[in-house]
N, C-alpha and C. Protein backbone atom coordinates (compact mmCIF):
# COMPACT_ATOMS: atom_id res chain seq x y z
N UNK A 1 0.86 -1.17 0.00
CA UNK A 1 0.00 0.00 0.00
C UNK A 1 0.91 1.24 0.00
N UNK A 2 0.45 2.15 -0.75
CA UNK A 2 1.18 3.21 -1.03
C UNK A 2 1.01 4.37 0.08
N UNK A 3 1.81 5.07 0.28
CA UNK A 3 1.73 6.05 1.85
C UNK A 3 0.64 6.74 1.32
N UNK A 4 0.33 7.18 0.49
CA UNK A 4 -1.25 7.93 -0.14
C UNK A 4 -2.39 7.06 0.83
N UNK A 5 -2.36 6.03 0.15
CA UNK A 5 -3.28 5.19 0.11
C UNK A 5 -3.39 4.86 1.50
N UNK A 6 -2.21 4.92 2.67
CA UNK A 6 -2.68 4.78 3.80
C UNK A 6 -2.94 6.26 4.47
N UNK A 7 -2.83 7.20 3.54
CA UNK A 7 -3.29 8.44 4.38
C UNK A 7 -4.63 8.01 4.16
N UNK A 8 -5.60 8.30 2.82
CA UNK A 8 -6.70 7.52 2.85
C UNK A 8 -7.37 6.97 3.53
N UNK A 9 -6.76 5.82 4.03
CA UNK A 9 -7.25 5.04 4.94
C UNK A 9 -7.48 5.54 6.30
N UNK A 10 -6.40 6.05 6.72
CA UNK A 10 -6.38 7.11 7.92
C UNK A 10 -7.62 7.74 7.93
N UNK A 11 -8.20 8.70 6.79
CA UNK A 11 -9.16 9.64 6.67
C UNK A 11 -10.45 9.28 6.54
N UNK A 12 -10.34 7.97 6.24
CA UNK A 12 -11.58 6.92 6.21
C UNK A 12 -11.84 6.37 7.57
N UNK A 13 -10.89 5.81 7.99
CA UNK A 13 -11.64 5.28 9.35
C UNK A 13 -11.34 6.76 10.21
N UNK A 14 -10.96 7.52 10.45
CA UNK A 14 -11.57 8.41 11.46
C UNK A 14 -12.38 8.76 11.25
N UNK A 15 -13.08 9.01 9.98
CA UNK A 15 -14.37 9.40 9.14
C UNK A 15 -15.55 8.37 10.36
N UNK A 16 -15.04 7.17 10.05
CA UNK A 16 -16.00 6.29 10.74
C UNK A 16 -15.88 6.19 11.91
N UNK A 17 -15.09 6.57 12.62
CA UNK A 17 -14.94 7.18 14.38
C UNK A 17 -16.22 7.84 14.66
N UNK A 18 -15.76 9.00 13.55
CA UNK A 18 -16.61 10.21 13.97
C UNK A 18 -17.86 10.01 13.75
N UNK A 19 -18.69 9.60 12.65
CA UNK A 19 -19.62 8.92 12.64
C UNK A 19 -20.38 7.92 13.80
N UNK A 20 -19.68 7.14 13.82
CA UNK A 20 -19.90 6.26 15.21
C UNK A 20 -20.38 7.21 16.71
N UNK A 21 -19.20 8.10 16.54
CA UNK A 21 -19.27 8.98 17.76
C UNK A 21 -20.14 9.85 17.97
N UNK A 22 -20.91 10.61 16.66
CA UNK A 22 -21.97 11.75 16.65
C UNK A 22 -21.23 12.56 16.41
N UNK A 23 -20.17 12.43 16.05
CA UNK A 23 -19.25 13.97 15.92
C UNK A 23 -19.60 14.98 14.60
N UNK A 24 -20.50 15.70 14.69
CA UNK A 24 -20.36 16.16 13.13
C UNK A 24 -19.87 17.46 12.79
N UNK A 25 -18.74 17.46 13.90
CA UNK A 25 -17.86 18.21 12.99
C UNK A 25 -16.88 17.54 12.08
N UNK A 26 -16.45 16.96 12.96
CA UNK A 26 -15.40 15.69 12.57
C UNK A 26 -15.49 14.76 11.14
N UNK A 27 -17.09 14.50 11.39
CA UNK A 27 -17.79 14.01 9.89
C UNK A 27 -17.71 14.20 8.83
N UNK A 28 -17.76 15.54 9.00
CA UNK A 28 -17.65 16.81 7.94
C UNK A 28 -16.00 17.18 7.24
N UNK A 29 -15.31 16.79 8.05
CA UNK A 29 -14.04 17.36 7.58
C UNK A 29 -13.79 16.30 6.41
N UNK A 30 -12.54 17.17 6.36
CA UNK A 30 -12.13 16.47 5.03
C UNK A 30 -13.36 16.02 3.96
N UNK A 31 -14.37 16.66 3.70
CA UNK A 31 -15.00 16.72 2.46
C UNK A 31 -15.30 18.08 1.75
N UNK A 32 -15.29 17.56 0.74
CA UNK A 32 -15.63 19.33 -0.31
C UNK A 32 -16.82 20.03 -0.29
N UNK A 33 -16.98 21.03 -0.26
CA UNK A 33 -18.21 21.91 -0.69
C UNK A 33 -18.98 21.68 -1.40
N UNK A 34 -18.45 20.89 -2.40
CA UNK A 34 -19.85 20.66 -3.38
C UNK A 34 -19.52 18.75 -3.42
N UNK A 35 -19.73 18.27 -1.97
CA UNK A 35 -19.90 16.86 -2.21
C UNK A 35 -21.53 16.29 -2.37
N UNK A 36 -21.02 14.85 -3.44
CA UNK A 36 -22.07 14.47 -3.44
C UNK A 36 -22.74 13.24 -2.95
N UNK A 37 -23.62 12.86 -2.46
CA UNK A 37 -23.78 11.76 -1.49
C UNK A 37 -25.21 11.14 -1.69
N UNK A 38 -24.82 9.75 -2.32
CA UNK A 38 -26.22 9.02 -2.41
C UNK A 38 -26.07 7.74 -1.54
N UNK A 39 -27.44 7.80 -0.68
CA UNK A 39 -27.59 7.49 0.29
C UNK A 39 -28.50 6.03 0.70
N UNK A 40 -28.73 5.73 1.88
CA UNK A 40 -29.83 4.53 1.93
C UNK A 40 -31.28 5.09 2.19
N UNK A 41 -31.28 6.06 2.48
CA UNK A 41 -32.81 6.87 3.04
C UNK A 41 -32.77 7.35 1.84
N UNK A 42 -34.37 8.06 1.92
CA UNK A 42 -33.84 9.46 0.68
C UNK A 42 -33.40 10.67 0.86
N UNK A 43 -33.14 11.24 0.10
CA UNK A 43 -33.55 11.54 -1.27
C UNK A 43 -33.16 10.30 -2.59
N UNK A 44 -33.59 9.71 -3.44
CA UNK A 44 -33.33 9.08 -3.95
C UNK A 44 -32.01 9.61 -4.99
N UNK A 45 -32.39 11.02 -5.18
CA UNK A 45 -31.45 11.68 -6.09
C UNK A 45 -30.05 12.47 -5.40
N UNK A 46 -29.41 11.74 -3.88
CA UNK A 46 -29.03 11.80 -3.56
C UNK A 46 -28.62 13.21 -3.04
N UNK A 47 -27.81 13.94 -2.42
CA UNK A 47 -27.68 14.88 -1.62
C UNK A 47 -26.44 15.73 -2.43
N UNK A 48 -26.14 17.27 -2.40
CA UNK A 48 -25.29 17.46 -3.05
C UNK A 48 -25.36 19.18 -2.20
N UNK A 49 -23.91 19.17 -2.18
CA UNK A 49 -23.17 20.60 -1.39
C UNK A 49 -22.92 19.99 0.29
N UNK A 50 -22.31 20.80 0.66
CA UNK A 50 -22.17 20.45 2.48
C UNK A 50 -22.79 20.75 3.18
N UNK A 51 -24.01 21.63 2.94
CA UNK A 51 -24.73 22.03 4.29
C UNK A 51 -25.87 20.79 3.63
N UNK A 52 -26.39 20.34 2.97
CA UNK A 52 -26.99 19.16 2.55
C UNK A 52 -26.40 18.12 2.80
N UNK A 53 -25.22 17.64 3.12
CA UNK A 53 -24.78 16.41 3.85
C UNK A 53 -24.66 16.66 5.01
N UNK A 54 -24.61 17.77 5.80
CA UNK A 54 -24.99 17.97 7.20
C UNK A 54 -26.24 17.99 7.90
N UNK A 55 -26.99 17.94 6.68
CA UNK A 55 -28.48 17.94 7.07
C UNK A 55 -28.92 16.70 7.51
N UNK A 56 -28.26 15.22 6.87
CA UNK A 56 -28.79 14.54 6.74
C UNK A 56 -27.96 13.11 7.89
N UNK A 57 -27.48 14.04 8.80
CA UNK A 57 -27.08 13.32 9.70
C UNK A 57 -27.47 13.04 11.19
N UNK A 58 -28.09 14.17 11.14
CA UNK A 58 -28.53 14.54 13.01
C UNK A 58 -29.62 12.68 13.23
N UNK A 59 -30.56 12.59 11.98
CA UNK A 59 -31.23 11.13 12.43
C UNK A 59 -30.61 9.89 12.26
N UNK A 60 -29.54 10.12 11.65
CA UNK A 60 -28.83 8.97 11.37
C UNK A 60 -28.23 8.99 13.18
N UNK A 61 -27.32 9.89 13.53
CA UNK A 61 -26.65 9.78 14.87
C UNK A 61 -27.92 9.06 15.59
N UNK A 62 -29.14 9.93 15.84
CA UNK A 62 -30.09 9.73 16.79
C UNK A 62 -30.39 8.42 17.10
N UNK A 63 -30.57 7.14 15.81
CA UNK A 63 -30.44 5.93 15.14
C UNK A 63 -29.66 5.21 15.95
N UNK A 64 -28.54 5.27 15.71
CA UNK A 64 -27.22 4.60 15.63
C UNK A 64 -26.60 4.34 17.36
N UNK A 65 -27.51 5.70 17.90
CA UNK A 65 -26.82 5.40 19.67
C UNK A 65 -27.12 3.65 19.85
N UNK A 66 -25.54 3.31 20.55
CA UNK A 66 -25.42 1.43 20.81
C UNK A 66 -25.58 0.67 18.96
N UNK A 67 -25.84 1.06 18.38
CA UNK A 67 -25.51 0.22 16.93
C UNK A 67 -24.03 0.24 17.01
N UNK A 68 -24.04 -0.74 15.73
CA UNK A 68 -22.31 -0.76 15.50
C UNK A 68 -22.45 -0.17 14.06
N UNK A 69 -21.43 0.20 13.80
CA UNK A 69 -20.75 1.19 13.09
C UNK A 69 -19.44 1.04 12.51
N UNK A 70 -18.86 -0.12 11.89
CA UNK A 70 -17.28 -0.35 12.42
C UNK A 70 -16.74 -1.04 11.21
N UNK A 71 -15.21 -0.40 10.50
CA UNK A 71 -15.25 -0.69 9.01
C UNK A 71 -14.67 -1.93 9.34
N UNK A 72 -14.92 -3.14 8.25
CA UNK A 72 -14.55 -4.27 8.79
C UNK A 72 -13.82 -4.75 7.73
N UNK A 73 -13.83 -4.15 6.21
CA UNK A 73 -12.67 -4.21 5.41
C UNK A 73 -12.63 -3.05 4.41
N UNK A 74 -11.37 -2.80 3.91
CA UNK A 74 -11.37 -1.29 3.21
C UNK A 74 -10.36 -1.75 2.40
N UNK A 75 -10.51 -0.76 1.12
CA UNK A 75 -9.26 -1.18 0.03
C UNK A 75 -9.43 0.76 -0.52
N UNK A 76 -8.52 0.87 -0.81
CA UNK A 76 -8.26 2.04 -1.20
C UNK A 76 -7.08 1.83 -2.69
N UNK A 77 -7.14 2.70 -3.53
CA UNK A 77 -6.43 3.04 -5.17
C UNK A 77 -6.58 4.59 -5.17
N UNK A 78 -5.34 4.78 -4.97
CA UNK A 78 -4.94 6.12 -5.36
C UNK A 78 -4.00 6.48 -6.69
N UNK A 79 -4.31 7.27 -7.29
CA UNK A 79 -3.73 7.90 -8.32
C UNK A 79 -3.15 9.34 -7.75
N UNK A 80 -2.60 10.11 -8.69
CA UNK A 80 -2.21 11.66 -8.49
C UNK A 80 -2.91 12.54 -8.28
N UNK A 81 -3.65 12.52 -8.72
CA UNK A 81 -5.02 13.58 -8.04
C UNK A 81 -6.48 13.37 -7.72
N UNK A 82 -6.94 12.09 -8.03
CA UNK A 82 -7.99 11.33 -7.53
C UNK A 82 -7.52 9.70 -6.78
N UNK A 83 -8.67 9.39 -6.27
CA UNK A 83 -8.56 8.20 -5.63
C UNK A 83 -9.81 7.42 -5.09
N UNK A 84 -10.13 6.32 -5.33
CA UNK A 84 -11.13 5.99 -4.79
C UNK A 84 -11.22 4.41 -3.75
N UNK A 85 -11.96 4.50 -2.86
CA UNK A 85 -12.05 3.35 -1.97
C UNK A 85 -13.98 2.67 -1.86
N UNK A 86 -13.14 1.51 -1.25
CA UNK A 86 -14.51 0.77 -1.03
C UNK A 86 -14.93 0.05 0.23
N UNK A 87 -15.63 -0.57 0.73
CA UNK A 87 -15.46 -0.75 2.53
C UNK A 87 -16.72 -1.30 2.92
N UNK A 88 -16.40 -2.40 3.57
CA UNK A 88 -18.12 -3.34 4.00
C UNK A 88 -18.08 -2.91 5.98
N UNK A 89 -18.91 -2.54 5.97
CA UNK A 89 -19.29 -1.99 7.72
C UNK A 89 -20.51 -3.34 8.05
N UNK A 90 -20.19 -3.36 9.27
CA UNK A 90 -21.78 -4.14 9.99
C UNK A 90 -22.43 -2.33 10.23
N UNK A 91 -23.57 -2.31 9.98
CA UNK A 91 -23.94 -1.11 10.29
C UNK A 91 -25.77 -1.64 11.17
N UNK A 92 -25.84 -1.85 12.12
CA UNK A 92 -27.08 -2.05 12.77
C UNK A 92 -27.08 -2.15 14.23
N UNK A 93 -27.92 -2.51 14.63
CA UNK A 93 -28.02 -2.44 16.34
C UNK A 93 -27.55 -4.13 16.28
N UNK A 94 -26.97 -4.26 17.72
CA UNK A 94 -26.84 -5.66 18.00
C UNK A 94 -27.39 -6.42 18.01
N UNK A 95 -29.30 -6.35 18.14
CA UNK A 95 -29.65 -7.24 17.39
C UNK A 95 -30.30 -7.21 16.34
N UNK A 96 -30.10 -6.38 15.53
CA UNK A 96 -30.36 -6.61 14.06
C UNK A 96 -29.45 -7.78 13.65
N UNK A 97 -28.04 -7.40 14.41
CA UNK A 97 -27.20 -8.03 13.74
C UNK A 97 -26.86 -9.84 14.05
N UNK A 98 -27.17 -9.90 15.36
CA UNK A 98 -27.44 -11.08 16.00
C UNK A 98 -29.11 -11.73 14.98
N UNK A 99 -29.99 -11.11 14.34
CA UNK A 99 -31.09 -11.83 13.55
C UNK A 99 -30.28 -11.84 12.02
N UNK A 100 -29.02 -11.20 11.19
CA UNK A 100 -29.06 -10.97 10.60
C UNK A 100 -27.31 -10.77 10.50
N UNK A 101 -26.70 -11.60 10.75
CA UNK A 101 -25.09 -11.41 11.34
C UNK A 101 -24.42 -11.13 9.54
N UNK A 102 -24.43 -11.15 8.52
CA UNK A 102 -23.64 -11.37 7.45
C UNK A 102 -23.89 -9.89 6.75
N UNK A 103 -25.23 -9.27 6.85
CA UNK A 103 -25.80 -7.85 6.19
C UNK A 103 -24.97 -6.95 6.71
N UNK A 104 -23.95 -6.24 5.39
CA UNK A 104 -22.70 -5.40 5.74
C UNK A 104 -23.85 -3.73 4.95
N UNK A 105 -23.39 -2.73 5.33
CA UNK A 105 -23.50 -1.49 5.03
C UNK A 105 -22.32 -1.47 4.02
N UNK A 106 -22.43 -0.97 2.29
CA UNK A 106 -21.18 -0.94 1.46
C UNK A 106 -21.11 0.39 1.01
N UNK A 107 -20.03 0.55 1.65
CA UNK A 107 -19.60 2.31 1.63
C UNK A 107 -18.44 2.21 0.11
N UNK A 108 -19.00 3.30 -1.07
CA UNK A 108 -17.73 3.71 -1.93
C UNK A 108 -17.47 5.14 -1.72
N UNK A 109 -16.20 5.21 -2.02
CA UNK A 109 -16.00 7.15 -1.71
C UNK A 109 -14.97 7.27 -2.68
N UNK A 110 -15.11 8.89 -3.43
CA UNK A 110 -14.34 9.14 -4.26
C UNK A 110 -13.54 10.73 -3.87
N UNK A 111 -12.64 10.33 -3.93
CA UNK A 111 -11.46 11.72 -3.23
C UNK A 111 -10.71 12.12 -4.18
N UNK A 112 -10.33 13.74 -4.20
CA UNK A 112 -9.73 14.15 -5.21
C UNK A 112 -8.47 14.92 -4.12
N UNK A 113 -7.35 15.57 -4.71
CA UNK A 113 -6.43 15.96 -3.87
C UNK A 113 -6.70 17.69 -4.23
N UNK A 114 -6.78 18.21 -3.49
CA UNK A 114 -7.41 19.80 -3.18
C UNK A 114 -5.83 20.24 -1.95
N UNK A 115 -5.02 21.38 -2.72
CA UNK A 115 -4.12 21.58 -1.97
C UNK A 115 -3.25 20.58 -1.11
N UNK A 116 -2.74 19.94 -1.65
CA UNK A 116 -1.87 18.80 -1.35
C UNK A 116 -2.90 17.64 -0.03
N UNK A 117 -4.18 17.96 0.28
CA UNK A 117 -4.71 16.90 0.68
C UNK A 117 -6.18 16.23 -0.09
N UNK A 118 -6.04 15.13 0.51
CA UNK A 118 -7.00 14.28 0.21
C UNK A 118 -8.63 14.56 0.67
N UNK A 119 -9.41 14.96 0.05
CA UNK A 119 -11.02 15.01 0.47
C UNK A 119 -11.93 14.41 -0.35
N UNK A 120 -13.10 13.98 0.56
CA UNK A 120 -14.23 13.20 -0.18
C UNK A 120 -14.95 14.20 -0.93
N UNK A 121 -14.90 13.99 -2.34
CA UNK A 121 -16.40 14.68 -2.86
C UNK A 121 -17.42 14.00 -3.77
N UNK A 122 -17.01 12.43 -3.64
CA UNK A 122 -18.59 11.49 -3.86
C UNK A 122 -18.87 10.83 -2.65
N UNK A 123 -20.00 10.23 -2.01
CA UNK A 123 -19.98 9.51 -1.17
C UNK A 123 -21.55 8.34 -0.96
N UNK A 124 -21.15 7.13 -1.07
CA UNK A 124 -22.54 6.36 -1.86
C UNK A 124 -22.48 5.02 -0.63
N UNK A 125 -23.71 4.96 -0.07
CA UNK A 125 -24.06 4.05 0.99
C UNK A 125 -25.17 3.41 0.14
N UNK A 126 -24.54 2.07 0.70
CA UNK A 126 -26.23 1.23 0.15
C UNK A 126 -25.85 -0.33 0.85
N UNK A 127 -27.27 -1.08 0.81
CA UNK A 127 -27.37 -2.18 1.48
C UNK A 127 -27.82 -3.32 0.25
N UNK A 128 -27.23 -4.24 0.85
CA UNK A 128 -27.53 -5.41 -0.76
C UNK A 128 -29.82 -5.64 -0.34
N UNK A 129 -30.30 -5.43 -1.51
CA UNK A 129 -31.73 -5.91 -1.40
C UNK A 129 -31.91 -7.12 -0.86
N UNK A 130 -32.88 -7.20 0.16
CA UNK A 130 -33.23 -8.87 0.53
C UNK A 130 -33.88 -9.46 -0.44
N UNK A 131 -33.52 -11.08 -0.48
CA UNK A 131 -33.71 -11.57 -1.64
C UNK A 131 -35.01 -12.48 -1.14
């Protein structure tokens, strides 16, 4: 793995700290102004700018108090000025996950380099359909 690619990684799982934690300032960092973010709730046409991905967190936190939250594998590809990663989370309460132990949350994110750092400005959550 390339030292990029583990800054990345770095910026990804604290991403998911902060998340976990309710932090939304923390959440927020390291993404761009005009990110865009399609989601598991709606809007179906997904969310776009930063005060619109800040909007759409306060019920997610509210949710999530005692869920888990926790990246459980990540791969990251970086290039020179973009980069993108991919990442399976358990994302549910303990017992969702105890009725339902294998259903991962699949996070992709796409980062571009803005002044010699790395920030998210795609960001796409989704859950595989029950079959």
């Amino acid at each position: 793995m390339s030292d990029e690619e583990q800054r990345i990684e770095q910026l990804i799982r604290s991403w998911a700290v902060a998340v976990h934690d309710g932090d939304i300032d923390a959440v927020l960092a390291q993404h761009t102004d005009d990110i865009v973010m399609f989601d598991v709730p709606p809007p179906d046409q997904g969310v776009r700018g930063i005060d619109a991905y800040r909007a759409t967190w306060p019920g997610f936190f509210e949710w999530q108090r005692g869920a888990v939250f926790d990246i459980e594998s990540l791969h990251v590809t970086a290039g020179e000025g973009v980069a993108f990663a991919h990442a399976l989370l358990p994302c549910d309460t303990p017992e969702g996950l105890t009725t339902n132990p294998d259903r991962r949350l699949r996070l992709t994110l796409g980062l571009r380099r803005e002044n010699g750092d790395w920030v998210v400005a795609h960001e796409h959550h989704s859950f595989p359909l029950d079959g």
